[in-house]
N, C-alpha and C. Protein backbone atom coordinates (compact mmCIF):
# COMPACT_ATOMS: atom_id res chain seq x y z
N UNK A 1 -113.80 110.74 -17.55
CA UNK A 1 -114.63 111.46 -16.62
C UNK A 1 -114.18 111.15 -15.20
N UNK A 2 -114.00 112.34 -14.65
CA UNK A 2 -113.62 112.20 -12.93
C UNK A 2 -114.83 112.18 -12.06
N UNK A 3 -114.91 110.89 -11.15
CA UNK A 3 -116.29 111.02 -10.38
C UNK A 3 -115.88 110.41 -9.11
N UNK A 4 -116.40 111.82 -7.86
CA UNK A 4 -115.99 111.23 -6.37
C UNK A 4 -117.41 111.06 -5.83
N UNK A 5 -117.37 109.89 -5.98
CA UNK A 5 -118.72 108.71 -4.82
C UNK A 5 -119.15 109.31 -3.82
N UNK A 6 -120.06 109.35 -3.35
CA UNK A 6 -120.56 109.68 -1.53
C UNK A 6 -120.33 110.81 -0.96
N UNK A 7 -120.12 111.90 -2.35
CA UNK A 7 -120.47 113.40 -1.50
C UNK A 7 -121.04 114.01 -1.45
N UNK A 8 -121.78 114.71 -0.35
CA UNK A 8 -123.10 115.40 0.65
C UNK A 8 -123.27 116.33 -0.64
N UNK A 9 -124.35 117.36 -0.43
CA UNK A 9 -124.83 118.43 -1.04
C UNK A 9 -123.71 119.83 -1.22
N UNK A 10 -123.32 119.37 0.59
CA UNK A 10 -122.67 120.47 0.81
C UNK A 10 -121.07 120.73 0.01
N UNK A 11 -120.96 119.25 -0.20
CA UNK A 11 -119.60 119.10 -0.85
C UNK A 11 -119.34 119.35 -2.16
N UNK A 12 -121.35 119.47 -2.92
CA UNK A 12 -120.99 119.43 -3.72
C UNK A 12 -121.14 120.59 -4.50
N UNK A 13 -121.60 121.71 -3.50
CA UNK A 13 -121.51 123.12 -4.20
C UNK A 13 -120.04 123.05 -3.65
N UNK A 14 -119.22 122.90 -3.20
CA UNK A 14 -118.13 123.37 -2.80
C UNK A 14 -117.22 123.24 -4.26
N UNK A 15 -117.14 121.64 -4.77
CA UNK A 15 -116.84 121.45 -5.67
C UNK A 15 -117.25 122.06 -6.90
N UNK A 16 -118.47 122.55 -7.34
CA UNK A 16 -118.91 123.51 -8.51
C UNK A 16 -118.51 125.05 -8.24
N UNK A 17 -118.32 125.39 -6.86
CA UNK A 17 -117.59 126.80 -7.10
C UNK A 17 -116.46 126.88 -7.36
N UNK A 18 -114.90 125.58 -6.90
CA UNK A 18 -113.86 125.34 -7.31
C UNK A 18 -114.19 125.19 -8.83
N UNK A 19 -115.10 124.55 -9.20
CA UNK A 19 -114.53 124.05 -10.76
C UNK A 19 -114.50 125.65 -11.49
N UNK A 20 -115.67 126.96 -11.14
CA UNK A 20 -115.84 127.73 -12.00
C UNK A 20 -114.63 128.65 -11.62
N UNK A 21 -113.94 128.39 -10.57
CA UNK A 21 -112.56 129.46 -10.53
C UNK A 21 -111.32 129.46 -12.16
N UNK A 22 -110.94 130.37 -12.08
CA UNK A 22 -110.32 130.49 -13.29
C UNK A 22 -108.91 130.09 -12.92
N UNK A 23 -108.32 130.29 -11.89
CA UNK A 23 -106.96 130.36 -11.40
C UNK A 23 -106.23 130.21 -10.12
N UNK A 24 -105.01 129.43 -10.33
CA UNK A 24 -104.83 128.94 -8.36
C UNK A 24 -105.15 130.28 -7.61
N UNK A 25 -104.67 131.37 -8.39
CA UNK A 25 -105.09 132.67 -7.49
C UNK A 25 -106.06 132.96 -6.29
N UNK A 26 -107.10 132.61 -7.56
CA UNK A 26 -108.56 132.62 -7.11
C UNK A 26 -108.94 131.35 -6.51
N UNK A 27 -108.53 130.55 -6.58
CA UNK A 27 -108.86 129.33 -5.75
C UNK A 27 -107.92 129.27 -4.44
N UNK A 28 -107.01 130.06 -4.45
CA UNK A 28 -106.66 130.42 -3.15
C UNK A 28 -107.07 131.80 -2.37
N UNK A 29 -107.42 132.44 -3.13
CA UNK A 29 -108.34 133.75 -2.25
C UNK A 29 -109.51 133.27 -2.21
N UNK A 30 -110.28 132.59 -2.39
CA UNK A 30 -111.42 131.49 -2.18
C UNK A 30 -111.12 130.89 -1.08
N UNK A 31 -110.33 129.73 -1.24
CA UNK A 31 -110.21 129.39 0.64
C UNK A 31 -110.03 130.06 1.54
N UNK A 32 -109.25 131.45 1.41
CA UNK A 32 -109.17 132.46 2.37
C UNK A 32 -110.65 133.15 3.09
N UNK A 33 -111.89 132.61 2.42
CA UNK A 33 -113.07 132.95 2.52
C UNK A 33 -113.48 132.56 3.46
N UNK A 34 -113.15 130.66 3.36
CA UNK A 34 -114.28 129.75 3.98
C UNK A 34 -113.57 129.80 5.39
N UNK A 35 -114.63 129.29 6.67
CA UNK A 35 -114.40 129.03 8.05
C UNK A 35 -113.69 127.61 7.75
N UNK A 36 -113.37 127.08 8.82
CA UNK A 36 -112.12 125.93 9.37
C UNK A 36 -112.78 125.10 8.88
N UNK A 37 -114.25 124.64 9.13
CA UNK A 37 -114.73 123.53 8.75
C UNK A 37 -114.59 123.57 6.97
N UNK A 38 -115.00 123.93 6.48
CA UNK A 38 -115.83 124.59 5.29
C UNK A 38 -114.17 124.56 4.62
N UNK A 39 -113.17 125.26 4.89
CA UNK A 39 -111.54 124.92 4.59
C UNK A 39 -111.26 123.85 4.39
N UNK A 40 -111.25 122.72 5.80
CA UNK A 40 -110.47 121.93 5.38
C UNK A 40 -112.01 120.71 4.50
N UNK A 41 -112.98 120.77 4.53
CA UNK A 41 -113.81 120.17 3.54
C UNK A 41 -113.06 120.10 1.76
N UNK A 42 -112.78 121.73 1.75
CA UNK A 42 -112.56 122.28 0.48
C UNK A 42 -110.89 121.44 0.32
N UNK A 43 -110.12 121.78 1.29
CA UNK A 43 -108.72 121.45 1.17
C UNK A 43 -108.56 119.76 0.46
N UNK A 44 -109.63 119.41 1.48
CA UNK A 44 -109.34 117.58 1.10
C UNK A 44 -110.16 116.99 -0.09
N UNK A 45 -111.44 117.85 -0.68
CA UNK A 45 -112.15 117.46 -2.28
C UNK A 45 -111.21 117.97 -3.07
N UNK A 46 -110.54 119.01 -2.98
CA UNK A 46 -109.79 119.49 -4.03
C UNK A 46 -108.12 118.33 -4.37
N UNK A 47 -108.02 117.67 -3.21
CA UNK A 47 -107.14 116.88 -2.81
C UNK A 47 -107.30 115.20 -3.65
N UNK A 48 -108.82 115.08 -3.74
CA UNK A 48 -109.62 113.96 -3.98
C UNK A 48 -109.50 114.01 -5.39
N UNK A 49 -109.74 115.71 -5.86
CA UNK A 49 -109.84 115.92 -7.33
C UNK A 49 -108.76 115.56 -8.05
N UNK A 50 -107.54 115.72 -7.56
CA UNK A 50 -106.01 115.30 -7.87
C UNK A 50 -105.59 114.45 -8.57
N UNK A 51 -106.09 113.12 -7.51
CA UNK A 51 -105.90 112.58 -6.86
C UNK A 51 -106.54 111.42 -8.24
N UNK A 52 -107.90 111.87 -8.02
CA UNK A 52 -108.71 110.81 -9.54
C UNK A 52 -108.48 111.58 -10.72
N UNK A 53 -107.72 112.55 -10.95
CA UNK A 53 -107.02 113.02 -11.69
C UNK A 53 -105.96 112.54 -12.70
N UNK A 54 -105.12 111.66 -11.25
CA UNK A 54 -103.93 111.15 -11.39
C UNK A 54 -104.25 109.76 -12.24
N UNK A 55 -105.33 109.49 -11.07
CA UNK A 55 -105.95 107.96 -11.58
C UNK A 55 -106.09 107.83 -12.82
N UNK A 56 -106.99 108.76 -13.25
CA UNK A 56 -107.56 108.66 -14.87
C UNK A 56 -106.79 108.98 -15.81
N UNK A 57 -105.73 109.44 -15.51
CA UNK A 57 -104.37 109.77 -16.43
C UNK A 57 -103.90 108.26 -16.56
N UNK A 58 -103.31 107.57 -14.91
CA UNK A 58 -102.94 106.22 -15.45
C UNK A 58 -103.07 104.98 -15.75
N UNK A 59 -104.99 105.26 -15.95
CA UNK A 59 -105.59 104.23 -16.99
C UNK A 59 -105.39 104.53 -17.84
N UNK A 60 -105.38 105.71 -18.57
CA UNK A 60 -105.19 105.93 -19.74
C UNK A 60 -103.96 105.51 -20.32
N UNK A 61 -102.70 106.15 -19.31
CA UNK A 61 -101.39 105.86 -20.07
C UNK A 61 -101.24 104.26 -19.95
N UNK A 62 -101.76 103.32 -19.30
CA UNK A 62 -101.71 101.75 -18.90
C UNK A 62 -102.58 101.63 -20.39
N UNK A 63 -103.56 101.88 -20.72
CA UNK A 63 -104.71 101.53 -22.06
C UNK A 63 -103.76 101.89 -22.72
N UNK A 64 -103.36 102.87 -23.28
CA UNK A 64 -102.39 103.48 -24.23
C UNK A 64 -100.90 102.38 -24.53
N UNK A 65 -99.85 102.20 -23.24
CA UNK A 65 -99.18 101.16 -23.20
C UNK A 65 -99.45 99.66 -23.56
N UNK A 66 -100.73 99.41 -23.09
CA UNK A 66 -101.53 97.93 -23.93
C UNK A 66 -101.54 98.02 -25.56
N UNK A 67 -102.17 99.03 -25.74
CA UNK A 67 -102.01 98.94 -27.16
C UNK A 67 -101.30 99.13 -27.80
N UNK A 68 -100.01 99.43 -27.49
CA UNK A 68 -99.00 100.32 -28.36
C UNK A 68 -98.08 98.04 -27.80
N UNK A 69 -98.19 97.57 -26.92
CA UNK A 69 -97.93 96.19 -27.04
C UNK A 69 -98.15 95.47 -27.63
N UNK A 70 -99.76 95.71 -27.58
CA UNK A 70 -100.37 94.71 -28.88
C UNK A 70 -100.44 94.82 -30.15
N UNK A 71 -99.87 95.98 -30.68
CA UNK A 71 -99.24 96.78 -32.02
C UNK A 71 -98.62 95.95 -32.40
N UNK A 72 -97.35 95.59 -31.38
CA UNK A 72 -95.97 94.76 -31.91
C UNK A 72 -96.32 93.19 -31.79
N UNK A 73 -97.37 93.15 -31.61
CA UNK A 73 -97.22 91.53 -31.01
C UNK A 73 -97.62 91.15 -29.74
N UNK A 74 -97.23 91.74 -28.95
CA UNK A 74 -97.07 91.65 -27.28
C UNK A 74 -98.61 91.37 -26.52
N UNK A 75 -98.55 89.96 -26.05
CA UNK A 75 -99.90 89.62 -25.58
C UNK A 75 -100.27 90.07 -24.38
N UNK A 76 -101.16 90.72 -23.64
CA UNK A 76 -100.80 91.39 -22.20
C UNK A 76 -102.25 90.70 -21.93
């Protein structure tokens, strides 16, 4: 599960209208919508989303690598 800490209300419809887009398409004719503020808000959660994206991929592949160690032996 991806979870970004300490964001406003406003951030966080921003984030539930990104999630229901279907396609970069549309998530880029979507930003073409919002004003400057409201843009770069969107530019940098979507950035955040990535980002703990990335993260939670490389706990996983680090958990995954532990165990595939401790398979063979390998004390970590």
């Amino acid at each position: 599960m991806i979870s970004i800490p300490g964001i406003t209300q406003q951030q966080k419809k921003l984030l539930d209208i990104m999630w229901d887009l279907d396609t970069q398409e549309d998530l880029l004719t979507w930003f073409e919508t919002l004003d400057d503020d409201e843009f770069q808000q969107a530019i940098t959660l979507h950035e955040m989303v990535l980002i703990a994206m990335m993260d939670h991929d490389n706990q996983n592949n680090l958990n995954l690598a532990q165990k595939m160690l401790a398979d063979i032996g390998v004390v970590c």
